[in-house]
C-alpha atoms as a PDB file:
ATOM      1  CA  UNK A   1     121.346  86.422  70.665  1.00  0.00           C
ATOM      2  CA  UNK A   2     120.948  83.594  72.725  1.00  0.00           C
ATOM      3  CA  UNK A   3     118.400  82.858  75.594  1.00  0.00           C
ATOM      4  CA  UNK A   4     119.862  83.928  79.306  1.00  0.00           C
ATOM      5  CA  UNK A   5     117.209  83.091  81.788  1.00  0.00           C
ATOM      6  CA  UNK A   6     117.052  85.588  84.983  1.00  0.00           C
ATOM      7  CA  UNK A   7     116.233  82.684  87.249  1.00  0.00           C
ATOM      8  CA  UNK A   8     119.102  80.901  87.147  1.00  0.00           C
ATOM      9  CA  UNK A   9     123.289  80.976  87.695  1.00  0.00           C
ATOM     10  CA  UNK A  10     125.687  80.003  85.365  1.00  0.00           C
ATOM     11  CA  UNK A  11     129.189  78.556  85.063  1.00  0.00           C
ATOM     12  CA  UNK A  12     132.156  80.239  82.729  1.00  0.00           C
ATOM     13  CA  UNK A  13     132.189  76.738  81.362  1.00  0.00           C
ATOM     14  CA  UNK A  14     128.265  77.710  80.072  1.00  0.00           C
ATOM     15  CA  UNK A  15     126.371  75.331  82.660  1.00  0.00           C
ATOM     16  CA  UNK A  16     122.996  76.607  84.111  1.00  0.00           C
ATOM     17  CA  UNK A  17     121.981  75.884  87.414  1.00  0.00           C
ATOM     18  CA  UNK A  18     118.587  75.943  89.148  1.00  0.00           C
ATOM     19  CA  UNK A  19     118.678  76.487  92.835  1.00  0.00           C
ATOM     20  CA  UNK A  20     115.861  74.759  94.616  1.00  0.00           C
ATOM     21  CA  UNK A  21     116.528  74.804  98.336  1.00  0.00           C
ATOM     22  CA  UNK A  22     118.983  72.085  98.682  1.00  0.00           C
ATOM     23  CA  UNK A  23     118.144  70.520  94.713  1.00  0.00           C
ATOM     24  CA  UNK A  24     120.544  72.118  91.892  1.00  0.00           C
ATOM     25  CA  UNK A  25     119.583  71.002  88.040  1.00  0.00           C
ATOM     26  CA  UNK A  26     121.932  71.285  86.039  1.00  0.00           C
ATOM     27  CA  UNK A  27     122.401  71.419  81.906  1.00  0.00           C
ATOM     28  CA  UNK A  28     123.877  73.487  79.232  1.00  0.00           C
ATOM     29  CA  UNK A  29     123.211  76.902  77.929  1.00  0.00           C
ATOM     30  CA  UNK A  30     121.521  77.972  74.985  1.00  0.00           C
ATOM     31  CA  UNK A  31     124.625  79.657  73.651  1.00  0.00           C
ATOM     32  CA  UNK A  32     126.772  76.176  74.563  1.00  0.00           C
ATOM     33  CA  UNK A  33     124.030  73.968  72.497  1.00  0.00           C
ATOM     34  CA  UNK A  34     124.058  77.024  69.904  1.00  0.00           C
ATOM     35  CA  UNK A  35     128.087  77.071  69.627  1.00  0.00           C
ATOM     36  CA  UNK A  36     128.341  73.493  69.597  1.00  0.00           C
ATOM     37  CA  UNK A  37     125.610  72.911  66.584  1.00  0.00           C
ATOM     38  CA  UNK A  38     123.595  69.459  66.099  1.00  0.00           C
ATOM     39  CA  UNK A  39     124.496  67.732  69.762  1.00  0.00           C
ATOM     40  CA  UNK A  40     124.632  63.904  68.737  1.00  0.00           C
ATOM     41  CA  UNK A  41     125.750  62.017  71.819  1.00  0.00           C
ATOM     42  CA  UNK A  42     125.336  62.738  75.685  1.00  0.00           C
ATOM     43  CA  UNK A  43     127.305  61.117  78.701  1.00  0.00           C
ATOM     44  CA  UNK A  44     125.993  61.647  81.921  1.00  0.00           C
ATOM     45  CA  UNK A  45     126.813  59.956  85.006  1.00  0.00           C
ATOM     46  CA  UNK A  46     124.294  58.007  86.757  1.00  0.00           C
ATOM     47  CA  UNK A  47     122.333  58.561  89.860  1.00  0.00           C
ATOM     48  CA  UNK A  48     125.005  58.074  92.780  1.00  0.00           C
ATOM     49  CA  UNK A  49     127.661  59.076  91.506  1.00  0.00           C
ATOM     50  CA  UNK A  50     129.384  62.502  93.579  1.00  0.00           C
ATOM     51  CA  UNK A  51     130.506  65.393  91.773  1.00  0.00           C
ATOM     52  CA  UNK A  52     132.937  67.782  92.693  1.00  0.00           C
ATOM     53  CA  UNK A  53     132.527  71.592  91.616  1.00  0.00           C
ATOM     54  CA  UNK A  54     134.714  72.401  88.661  1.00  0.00           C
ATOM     55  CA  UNK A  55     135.297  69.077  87.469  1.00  0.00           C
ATOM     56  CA  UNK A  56     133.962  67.469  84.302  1.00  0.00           C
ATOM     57  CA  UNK A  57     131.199  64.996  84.847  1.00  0.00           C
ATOM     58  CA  UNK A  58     129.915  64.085  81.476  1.00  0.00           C
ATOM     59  CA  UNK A  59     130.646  64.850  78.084  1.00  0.00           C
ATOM     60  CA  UNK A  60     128.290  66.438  74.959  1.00  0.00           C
ATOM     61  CA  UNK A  61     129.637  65.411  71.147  1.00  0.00           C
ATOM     62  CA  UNK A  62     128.139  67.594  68.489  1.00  0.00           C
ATOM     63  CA  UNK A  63     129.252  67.397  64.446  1.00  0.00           C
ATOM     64  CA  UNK A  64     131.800  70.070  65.325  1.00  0.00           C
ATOM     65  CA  UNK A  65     133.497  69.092  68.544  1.00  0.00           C
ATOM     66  CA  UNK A  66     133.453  67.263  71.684  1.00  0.00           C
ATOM     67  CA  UNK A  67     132.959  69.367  74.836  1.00  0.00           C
ATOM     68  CA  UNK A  68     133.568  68.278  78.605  1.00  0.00           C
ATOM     69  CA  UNK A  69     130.653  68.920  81.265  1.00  0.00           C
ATOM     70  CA  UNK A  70     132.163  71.055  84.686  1.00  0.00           C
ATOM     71  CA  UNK A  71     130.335  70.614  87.740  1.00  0.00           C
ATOM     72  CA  UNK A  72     129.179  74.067  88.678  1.00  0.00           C
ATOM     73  CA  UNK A  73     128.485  72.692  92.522  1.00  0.00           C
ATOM     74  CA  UNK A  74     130.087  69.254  94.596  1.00  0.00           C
ATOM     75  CA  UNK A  75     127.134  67.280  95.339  1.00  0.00           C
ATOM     76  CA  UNK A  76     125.429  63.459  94.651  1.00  0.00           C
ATOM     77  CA  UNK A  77     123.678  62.784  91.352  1.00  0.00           C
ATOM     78  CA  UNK A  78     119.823  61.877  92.427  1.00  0.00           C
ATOM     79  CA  UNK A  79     118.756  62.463  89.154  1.00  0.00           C
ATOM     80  CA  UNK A  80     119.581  61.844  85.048  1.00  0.00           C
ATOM     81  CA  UNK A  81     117.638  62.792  82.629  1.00  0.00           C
ATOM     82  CA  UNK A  82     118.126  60.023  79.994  1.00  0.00           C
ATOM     83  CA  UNK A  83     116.300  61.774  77.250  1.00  0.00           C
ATOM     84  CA  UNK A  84     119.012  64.217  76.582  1.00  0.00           C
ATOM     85  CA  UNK A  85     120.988  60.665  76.756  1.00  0.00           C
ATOM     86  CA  UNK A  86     118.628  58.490  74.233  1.00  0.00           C
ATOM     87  CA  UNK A  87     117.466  61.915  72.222  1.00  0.00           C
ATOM     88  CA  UNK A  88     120.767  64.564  72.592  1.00  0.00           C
ATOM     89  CA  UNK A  89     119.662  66.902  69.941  1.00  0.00           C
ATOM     90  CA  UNK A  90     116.386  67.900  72.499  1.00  0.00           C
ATOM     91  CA  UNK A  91     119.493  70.061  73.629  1.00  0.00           C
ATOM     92  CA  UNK A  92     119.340  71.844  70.783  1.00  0.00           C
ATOM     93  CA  UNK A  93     115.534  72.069  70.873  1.00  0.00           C
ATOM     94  CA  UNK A  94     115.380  74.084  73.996  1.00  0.00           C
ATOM     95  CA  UNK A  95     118.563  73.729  76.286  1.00  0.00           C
ATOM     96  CA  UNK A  96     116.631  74.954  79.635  1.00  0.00           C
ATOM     97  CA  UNK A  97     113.754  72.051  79.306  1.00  0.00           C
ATOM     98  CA  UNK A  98     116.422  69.605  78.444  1.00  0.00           C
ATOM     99  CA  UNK A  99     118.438  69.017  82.006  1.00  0.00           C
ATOM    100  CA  UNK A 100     120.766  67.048  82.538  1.00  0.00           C
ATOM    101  CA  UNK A 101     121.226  65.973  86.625  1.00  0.00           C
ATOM    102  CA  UNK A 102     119.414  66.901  89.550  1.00  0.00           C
ATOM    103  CA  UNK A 103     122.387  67.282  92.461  1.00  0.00           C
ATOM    104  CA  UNK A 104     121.878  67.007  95.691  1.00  0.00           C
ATOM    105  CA  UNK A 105     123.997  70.144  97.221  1.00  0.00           C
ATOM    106  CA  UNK A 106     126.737  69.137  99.637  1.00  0.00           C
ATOM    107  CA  UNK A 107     128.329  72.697 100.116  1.00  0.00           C
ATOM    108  CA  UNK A 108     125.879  75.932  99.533  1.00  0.00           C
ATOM    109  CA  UNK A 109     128.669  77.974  99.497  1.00  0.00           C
ATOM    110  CA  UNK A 110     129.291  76.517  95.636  1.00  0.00           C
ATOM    111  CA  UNK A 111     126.488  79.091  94.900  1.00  0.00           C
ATOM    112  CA  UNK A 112     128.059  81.731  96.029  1.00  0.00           C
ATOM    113  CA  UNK A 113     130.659  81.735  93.076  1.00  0.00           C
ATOM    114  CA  UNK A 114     127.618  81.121  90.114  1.00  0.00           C
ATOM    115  CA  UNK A 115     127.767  83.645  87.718  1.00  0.00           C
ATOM    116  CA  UNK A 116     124.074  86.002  87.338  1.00  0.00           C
ATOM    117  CA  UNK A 117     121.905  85.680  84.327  1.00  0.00           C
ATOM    118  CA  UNK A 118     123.862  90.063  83.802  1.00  0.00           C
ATOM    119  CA  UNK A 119     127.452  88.514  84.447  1.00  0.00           C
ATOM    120  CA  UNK A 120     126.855  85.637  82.104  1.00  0.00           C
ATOM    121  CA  UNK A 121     125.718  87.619  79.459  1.00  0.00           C
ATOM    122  CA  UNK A 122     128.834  89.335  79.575  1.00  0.00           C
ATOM    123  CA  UNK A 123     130.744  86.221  79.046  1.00  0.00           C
ATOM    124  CA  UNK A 124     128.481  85.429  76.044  1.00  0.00           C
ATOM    125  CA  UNK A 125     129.050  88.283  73.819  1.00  0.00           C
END
């Protein structure tokens, strides 16, 4: 069974999403790093760059597949985390340490839509 933290939202795409005032982090799920298998390569886009809810942003490459990243909020990149970049399998290590961009939020409304830690887990299994 995979790891669902209560404290944060999720995407149907299997993005988390921590909520700090107007700060969302943002990375993939433990059952996204478990379906995928060894993660090998990370894209991220870097600080600057703008968003838009629901549309990829990176991409994560594993020995099985290649999956696109979705946006689960619009906002500005003011953060990468370029470990997951330079070390990708730390996704697989622990997948809530290992974020990927902080976001600054343009519209809170994009929360509103976020899926609970309950509704994901429905999703999941």
């Amino acid at each position: 069974m995979s790891l669902i933290p209560e404290t944060l939202k999720y995407t149907k795409e299997h993005e988390w999403a921590k909520i700090e005032g107007n700060v969302v982090t943002i990375g993939i799920t433990d059952f996204a790093q478990s379906s995928l298998g060894d993660i090998v390569f990370v894209e991220l886009p870097a600080p600057g760059a703008t968003l838009t809810k629901g549309k990829t942003f990176g991409v994560v490459e594993s020995i099985k597949s290649v999956s696109d990243l979705y946006a689960p909020i619009s906002g500005k990149v003011i953060a990468r985390n370029d470990n997951v970049i330079s070390t990708p399998e730390s996704l697989n290590q622990d997948a809530y340490q290992s974020w990927m961009l902080k976001i600054e939020m343009q519209n809170p409304a994009d929360t509103a839509e976020l899926l609970s830690a309950a509704d994901y887990t429905k999703i999941c299994h």
